[in-house]
N, C-alpha and C. Protein backbone atom coordinates (compact mmCIF):
# COMPACT_ATOMS: atom_id res chain seq x y z
N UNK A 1 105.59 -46.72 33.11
CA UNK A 1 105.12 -46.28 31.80
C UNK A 1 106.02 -45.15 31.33
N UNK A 2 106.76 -45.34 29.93
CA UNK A 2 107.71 -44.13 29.74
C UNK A 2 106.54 -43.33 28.63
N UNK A 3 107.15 -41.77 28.47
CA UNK A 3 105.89 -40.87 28.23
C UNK A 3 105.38 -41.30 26.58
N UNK A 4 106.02 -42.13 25.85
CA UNK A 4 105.27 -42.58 24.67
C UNK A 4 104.60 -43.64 24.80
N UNK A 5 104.69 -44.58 25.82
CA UNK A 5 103.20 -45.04 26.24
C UNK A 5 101.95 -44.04 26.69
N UNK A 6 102.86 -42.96 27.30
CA UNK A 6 101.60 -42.31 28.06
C UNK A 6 101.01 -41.28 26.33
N UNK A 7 101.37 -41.40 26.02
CA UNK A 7 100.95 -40.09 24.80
C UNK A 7 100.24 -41.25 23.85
N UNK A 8 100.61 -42.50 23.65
CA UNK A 8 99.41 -43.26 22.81
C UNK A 8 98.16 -43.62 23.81
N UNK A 9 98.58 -43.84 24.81
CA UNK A 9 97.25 -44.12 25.81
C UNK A 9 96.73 -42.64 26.08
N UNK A 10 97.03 -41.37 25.86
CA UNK A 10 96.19 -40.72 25.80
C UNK A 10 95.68 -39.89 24.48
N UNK A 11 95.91 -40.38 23.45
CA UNK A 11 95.65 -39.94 22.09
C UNK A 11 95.05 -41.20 22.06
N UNK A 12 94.37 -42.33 22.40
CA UNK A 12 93.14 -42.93 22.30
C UNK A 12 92.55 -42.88 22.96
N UNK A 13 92.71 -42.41 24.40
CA UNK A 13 91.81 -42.03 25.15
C UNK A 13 90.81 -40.99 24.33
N UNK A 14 91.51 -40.11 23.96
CA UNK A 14 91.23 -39.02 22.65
C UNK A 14 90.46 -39.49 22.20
N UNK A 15 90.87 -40.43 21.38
CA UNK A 15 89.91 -40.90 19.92
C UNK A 15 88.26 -41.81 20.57
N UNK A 16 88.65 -42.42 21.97
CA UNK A 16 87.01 -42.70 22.15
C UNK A 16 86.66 -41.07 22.86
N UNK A 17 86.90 -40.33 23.40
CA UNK A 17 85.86 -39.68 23.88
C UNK A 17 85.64 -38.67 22.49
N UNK A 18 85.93 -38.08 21.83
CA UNK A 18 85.93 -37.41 20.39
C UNK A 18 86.68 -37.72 19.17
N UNK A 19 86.32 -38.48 17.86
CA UNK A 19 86.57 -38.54 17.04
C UNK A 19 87.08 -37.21 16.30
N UNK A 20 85.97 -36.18 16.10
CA UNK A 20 86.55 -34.86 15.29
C UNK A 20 87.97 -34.25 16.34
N UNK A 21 87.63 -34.21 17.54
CA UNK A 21 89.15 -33.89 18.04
C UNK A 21 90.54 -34.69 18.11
N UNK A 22 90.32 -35.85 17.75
CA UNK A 22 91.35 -37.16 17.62
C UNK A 22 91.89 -36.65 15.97
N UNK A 23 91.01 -36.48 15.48
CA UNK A 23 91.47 -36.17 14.24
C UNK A 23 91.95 -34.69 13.96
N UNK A 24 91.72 -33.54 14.60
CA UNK A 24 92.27 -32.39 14.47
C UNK A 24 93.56 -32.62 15.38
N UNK A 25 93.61 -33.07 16.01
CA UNK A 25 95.33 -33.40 17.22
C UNK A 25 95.91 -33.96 16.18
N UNK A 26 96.00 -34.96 15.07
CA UNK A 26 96.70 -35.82 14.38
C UNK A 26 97.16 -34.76 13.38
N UNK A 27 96.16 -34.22 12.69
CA UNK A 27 96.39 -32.76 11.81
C UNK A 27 97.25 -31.81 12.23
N UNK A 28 97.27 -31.68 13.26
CA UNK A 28 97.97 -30.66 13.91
C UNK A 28 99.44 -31.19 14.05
N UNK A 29 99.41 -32.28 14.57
CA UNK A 29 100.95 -32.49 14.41
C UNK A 29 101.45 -32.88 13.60
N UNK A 30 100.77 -32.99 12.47
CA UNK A 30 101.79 -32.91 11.14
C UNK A 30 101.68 -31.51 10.48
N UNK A 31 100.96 -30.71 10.67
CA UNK A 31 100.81 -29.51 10.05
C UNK A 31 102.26 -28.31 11.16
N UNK A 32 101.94 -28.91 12.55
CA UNK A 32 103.12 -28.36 13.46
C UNK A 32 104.41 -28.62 13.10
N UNK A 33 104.92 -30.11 12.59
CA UNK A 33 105.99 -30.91 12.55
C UNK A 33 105.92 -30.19 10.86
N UNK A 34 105.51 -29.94 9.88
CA UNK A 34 105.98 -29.12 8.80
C UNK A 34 106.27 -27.90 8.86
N UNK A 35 105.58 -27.11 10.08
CA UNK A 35 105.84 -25.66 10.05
C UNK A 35 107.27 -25.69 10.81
N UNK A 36 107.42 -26.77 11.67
CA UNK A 36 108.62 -26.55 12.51
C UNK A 36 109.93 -26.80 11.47
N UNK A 37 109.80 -27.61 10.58
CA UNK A 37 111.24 -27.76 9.72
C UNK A 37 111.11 -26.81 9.09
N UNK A 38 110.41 -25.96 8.59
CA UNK A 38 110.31 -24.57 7.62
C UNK A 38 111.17 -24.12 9.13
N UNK A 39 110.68 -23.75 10.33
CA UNK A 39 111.58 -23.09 10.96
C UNK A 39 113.08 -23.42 11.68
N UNK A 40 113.33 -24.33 10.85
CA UNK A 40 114.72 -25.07 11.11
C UNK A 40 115.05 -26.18 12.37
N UNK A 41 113.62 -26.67 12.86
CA UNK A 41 114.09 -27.20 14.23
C UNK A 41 114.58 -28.32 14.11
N UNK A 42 115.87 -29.58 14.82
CA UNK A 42 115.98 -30.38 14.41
C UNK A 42 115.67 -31.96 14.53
N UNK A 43 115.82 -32.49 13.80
CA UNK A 43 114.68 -33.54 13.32
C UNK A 43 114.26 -34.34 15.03
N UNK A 44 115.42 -34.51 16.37
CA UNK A 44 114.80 -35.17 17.06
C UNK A 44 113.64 -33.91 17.68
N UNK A 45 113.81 -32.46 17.90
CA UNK A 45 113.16 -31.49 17.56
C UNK A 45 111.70 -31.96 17.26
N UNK A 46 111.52 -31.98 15.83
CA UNK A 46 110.65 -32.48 15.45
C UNK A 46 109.14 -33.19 15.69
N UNK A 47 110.52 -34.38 16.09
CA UNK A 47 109.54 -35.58 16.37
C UNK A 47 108.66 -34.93 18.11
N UNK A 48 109.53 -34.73 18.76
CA UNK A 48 108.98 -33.57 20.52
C UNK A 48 107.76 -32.54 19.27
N UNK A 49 107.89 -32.16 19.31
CA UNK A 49 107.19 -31.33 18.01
C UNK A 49 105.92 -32.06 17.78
N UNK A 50 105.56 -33.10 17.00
CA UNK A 50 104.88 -33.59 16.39
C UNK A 50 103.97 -34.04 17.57
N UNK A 51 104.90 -34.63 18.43
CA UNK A 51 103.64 -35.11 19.48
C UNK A 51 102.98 -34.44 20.35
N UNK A 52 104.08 -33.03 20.77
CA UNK A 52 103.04 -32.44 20.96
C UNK A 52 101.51 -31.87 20.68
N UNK A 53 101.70 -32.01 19.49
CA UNK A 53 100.68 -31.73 18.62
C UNK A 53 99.57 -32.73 18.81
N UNK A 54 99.62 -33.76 18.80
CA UNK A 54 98.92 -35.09 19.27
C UNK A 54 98.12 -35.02 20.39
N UNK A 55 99.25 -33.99 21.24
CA UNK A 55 98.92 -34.02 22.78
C UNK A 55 97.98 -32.92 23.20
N UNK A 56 98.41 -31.24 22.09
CA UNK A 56 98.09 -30.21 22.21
C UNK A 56 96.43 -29.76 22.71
N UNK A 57 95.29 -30.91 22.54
CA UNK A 57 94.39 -30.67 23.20
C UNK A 57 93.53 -31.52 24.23
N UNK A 58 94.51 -32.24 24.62
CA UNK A 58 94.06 -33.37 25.86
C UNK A 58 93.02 -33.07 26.49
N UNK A 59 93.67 -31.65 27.04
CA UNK A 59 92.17 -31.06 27.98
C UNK A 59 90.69 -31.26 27.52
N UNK A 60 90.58 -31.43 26.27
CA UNK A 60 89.47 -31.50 26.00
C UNK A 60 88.39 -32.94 26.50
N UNK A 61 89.23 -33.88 26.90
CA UNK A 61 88.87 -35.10 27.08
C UNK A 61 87.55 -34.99 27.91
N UNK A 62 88.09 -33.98 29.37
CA UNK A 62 86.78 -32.95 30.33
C UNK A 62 86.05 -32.38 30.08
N UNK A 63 85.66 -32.10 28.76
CA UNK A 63 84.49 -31.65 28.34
C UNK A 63 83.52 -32.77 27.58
N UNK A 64 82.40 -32.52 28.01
CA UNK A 64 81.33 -33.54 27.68
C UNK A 64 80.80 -33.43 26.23
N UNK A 65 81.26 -34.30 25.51
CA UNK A 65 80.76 -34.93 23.86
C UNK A 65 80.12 -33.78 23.62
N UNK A 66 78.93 -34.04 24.42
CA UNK A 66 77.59 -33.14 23.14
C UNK A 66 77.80 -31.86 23.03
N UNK A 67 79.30 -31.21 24.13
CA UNK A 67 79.47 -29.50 24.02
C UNK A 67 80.27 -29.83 22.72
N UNK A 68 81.34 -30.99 22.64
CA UNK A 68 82.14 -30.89 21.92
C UNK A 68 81.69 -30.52 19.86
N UNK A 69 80.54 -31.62 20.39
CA UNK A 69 79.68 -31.84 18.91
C UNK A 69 78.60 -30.45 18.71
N UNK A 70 78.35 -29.98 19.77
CA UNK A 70 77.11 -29.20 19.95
C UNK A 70 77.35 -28.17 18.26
N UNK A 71 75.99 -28.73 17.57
CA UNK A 71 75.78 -28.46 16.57
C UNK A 71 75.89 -26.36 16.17
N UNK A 72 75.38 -25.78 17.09
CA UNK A 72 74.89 -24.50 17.35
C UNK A 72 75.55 -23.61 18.49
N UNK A 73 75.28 -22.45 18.67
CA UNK A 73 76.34 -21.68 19.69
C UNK A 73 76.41 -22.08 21.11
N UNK A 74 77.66 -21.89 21.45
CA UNK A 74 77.73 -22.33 22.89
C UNK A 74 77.37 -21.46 23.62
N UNK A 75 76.53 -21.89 24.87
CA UNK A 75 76.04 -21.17 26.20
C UNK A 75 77.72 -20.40 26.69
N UNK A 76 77.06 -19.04 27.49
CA UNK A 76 78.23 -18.68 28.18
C UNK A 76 79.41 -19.41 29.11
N UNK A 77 77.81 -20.65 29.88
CA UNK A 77 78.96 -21.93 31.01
C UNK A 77 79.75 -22.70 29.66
N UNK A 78 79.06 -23.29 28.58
CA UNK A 78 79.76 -24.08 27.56
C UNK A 78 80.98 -23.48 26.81
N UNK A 79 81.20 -22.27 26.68
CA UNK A 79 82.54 -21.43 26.10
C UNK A 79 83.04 -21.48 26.99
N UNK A 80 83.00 -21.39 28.72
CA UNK A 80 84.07 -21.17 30.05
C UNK A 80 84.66 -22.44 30.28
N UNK A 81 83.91 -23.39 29.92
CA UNK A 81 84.22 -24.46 29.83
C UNK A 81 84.99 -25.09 29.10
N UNK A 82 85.06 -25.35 27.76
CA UNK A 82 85.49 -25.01 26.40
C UNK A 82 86.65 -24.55 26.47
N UNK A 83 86.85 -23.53 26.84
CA UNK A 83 88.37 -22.19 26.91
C UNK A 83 89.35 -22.90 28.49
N UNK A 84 88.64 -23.76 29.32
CA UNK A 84 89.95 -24.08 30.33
C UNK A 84 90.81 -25.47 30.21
N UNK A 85 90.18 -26.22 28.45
CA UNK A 85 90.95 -26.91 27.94
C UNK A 85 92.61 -26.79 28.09
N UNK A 86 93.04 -25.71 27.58
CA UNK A 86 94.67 -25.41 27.48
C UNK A 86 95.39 -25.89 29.04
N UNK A 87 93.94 -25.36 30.55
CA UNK A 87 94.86 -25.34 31.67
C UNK A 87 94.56 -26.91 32.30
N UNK A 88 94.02 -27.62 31.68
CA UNK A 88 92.64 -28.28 32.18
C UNK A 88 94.32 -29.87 31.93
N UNK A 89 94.77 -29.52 30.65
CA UNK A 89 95.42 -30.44 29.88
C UNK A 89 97.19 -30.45 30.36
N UNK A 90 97.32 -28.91 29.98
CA UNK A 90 98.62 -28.81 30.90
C UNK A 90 98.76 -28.96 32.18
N UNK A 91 97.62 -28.83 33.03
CA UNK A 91 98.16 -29.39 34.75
C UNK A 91 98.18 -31.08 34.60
N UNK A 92 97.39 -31.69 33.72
CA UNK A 92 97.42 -33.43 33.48
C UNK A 92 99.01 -33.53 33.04
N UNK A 93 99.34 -33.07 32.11
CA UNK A 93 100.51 -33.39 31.10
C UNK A 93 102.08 -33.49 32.18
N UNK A 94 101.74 -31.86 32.83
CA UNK A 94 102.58 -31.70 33.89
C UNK A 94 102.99 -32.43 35.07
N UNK A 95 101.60 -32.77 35.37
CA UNK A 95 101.76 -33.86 36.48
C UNK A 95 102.29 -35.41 36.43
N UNK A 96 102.29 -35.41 35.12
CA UNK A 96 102.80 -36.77 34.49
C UNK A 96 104.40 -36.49 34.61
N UNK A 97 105.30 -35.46 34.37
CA UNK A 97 106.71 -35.30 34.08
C UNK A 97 107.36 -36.26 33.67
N UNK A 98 106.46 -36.30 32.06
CA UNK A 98 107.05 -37.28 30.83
C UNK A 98 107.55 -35.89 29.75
N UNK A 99 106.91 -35.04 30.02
CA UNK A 99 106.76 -34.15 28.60
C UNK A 99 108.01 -32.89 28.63
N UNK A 100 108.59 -32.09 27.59
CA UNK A 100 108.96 -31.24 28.05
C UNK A 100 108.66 -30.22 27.96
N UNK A 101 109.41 -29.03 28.20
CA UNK A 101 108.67 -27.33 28.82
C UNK A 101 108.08 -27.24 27.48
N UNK A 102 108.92 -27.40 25.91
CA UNK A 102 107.94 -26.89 24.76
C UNK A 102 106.55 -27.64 24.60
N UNK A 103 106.92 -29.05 24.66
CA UNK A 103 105.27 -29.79 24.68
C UNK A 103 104.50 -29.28 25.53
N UNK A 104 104.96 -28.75 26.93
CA UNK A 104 103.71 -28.43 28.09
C UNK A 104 103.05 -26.98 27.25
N UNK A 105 103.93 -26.31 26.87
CA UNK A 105 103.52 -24.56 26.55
C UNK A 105 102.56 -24.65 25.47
N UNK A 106 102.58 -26.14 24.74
CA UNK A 106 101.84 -26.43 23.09
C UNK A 106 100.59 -26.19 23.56
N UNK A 107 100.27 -27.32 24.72
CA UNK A 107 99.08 -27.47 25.66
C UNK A 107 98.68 -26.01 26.16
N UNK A 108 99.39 -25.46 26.65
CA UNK A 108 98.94 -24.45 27.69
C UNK A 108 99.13 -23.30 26.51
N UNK A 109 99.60 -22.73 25.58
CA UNK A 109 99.73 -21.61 24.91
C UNK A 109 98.87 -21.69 23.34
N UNK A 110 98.49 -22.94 23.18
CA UNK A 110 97.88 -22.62 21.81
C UNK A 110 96.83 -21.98 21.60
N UNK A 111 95.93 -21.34 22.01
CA UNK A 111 95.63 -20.48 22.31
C UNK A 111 95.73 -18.98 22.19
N UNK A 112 96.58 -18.89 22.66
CA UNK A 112 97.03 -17.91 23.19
C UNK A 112 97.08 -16.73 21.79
N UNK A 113 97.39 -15.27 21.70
CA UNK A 113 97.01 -15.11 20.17
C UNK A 113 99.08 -13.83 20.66
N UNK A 114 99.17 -13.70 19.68
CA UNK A 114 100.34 -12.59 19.20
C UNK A 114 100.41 -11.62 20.30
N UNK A 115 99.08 -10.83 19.77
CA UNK A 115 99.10 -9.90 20.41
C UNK A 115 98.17 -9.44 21.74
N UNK A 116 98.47 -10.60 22.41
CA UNK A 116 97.97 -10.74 23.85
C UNK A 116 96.61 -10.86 24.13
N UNK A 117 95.98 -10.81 23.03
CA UNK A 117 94.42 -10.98 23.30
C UNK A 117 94.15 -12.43 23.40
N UNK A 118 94.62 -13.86 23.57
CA UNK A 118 94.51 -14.76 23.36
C UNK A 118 94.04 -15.20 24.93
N UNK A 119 93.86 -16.73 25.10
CA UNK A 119 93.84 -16.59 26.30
C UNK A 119 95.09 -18.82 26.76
N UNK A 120 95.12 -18.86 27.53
CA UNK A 120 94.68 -18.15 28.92
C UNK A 120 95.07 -17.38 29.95
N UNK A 121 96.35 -16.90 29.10
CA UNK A 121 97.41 -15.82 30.25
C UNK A 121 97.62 -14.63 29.47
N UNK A 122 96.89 -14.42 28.20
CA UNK A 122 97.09 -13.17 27.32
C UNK A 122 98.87 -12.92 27.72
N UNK A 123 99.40 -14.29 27.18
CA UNK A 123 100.82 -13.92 26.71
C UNK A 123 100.63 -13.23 25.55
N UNK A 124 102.23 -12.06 25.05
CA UNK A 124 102.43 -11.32 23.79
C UNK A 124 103.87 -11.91 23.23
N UNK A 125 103.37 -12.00 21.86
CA UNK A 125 104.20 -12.20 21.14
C UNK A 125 105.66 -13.22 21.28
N UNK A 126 106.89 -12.80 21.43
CA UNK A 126 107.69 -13.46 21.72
C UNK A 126 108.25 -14.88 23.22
N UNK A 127 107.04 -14.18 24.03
CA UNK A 127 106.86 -14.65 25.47
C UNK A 127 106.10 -15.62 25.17
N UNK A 128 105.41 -16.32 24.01
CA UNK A 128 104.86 -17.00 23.96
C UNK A 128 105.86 -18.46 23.58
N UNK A 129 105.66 -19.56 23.93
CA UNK A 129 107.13 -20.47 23.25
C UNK A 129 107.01 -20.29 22.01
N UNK A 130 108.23 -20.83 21.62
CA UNK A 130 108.09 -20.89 19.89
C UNK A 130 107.25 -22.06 19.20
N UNK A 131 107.02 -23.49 20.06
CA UNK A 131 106.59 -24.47 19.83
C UNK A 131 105.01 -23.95 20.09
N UNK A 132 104.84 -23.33 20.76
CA UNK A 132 103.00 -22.45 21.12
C UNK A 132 102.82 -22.54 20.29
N UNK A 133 103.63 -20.91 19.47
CA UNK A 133 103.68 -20.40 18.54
C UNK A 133 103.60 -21.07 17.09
N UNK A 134 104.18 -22.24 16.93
CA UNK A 134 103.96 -22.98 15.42
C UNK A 134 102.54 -23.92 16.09
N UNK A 135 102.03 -24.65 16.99
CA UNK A 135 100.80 -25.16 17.13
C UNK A 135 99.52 -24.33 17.36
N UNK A 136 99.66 -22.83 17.32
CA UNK A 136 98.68 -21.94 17.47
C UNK A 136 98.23 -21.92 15.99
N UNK A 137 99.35 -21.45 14.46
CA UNK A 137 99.08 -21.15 13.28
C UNK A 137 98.34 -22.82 12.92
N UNK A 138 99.12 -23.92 13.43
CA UNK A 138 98.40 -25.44 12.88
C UNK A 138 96.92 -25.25 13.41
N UNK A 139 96.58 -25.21 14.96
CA UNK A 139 95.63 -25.59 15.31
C UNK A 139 94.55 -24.62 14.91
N UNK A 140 94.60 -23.15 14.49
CA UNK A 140 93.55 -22.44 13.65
C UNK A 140 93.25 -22.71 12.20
N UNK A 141 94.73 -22.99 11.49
CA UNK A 141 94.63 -23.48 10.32
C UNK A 141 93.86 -24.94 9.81
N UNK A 142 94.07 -25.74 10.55
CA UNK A 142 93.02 -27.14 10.96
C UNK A 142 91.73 -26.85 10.95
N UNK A 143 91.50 -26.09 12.12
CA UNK A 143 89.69 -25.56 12.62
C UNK A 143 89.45 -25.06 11.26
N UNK A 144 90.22 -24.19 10.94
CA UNK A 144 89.28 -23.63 9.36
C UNK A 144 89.15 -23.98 8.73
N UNK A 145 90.04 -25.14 7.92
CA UNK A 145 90.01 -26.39 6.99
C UNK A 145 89.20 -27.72 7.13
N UNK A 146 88.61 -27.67 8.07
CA UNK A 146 88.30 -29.46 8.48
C UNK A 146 86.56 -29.17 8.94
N UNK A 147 86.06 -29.65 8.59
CA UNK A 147 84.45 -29.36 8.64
C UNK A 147 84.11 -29.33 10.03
N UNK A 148 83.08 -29.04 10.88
CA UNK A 148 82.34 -28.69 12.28
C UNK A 148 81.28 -28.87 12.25
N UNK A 149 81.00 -29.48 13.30
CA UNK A 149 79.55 -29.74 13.75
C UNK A 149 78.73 -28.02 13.72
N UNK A 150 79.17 -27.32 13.83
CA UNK A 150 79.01 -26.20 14.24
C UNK A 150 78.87 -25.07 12.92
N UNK A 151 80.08 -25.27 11.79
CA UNK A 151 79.93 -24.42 10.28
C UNK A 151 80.66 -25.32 9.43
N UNK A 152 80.40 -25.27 8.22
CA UNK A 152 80.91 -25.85 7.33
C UNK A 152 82.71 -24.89 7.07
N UNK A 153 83.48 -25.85 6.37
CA UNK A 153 84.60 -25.93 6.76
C UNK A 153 84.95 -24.77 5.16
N UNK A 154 86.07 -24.40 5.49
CA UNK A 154 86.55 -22.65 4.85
C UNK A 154 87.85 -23.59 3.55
N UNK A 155 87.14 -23.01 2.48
CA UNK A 155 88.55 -23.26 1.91
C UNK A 155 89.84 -23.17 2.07
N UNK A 156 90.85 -23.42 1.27
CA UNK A 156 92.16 -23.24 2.02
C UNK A 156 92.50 -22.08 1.65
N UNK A 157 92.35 -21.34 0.66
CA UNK A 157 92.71 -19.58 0.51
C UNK A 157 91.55 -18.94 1.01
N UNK A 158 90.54 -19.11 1.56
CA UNK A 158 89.75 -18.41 2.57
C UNK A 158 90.61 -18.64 4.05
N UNK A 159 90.51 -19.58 4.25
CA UNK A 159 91.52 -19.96 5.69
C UNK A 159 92.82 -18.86 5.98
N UNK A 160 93.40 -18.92 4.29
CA UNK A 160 94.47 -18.23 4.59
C UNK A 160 94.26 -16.64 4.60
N UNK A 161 93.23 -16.45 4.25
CA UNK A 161 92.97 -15.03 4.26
C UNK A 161 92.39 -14.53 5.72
N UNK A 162 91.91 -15.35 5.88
CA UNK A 162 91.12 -15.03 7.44
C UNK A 162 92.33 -14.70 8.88
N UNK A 163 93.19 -15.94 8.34
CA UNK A 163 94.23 -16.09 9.19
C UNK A 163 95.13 -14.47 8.73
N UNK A 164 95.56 -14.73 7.85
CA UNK A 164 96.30 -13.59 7.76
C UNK A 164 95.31 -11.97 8.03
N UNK A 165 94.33 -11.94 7.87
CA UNK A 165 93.60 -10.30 7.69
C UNK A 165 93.64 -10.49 9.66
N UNK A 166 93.70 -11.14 10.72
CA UNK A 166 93.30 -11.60 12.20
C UNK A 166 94.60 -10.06 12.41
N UNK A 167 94.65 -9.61 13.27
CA UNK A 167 95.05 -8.38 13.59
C UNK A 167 96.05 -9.17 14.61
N UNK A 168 97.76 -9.61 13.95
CA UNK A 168 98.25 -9.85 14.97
C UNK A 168 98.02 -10.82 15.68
N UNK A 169 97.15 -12.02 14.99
CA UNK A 169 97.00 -13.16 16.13
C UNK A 169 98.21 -14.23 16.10
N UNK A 170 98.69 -14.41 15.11
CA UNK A 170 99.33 -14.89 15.18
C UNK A 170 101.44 -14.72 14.72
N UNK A 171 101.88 -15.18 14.78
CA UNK A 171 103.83 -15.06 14.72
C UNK A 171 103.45 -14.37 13.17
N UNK A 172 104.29 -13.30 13.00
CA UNK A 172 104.38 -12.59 11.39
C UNK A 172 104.94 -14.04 10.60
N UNK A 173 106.21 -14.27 11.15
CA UNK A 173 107.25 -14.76 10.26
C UNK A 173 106.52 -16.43 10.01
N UNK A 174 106.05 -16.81 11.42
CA UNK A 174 105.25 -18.37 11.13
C UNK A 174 104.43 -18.33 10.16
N UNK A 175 103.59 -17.04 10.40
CA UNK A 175 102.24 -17.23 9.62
C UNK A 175 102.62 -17.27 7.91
N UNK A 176 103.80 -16.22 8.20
CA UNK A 176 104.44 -16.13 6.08
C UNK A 176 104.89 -17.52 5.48
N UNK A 177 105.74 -18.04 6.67
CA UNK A 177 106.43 -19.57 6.02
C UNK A 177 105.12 -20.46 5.70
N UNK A 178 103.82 -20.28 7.15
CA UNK A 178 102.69 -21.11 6.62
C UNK A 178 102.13 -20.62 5.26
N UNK A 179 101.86 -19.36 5.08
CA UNK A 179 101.19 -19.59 3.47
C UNK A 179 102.14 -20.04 2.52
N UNK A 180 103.58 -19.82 2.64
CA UNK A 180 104.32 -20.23 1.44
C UNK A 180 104.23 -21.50 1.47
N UNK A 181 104.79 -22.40 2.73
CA UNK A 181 104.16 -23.88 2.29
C UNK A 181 102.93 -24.37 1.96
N UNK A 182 101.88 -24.02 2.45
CA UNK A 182 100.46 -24.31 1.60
C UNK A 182 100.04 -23.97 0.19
N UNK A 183 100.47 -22.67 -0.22
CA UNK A 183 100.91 -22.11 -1.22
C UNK A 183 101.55 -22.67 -2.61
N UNK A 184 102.46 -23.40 -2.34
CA UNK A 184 103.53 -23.91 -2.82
C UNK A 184 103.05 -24.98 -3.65
């Protein structure tokens, strides 16, 4: 199996165990794969790019539906649970050695926030990949745009305000190119 079999067989694996997350992974890698040509990467670039994005929350597959859907706040075990997605996905992805170091870091760093408060290794800033780094601004920008079992979904200049007022969570320069292209 070469790794674009393995990345459609597991982006439907995706789509039966969660629909709303099949559909935020798809979002994401086109919202990743636009932020990445704003940052000049090139087009075969890209496309590594895009699927990561596809791929960026596999881990979630291990968590059981009804946390995923769970209408109301998560229990303390359901957030610990919840949050070891990033490591849960990158030791799968890894163990496959189809993917490369930026796709694994998409998995394992999106998350992760600027200024080290993120998790799951409270990387800072530049130590974070750059490919993290453009699927961190997609994958918050998604969550705030796209409705939840959990809150109704944030306009797109609320989104962008939220995102931008976040103290440092995310790349200065990503987050500017993201409002100018949404913006635009």
């Amino acid at each position: 199996m070469n790794g674009y079999d393995f990345s459609v067989q597991a982006v439907v694996g995706l789509l039966d165990h969660d629909r709303c997350t099949f559909q935020h992974s798809c979002n994401v890698a086109i919202y990743s794969a636009t932020l990445g040509q704003r940052a000049d990467l090139s087009e075969q670039d890209l496309k590594l790019l895009a699927s990561g994005g596809l791929l960026h929350d596999i881990g979630k597959r291990q968590i059981p539906g009804f946390i995923l859907r769970k209408p109301g706040r998560l229990t303390d075990r359901e957030k610990e649970l919840v949050r070891q997605h990033p490591v849960t996905g990158f030791r799968e992805l890894a163990a496959l050695g189809q993917l490369n170091w930026a796709q694994l870091m998409m998995t394992y760093q999106h998350h992760e926030w600027y200024n080290g408060n993120g998790y799951p290794a409270a990387t800072v800033g530049e130590e974070m990949h750059l490919w993290a780094r453009i699927c961190a601004v997609a994958d918050v920008f998604d969550a705030l745009t796209s409705n939840r079992p959990y809150r109704e979904t944030d306009r797109t200049s609320a989104a962008l305000g939220i995102m931008n007022s976040e103290d440092q969570h995310f790349d200065p320069e990503l987050l500017r190119h993201w409002m100018e292209i949404v913006e635009a």
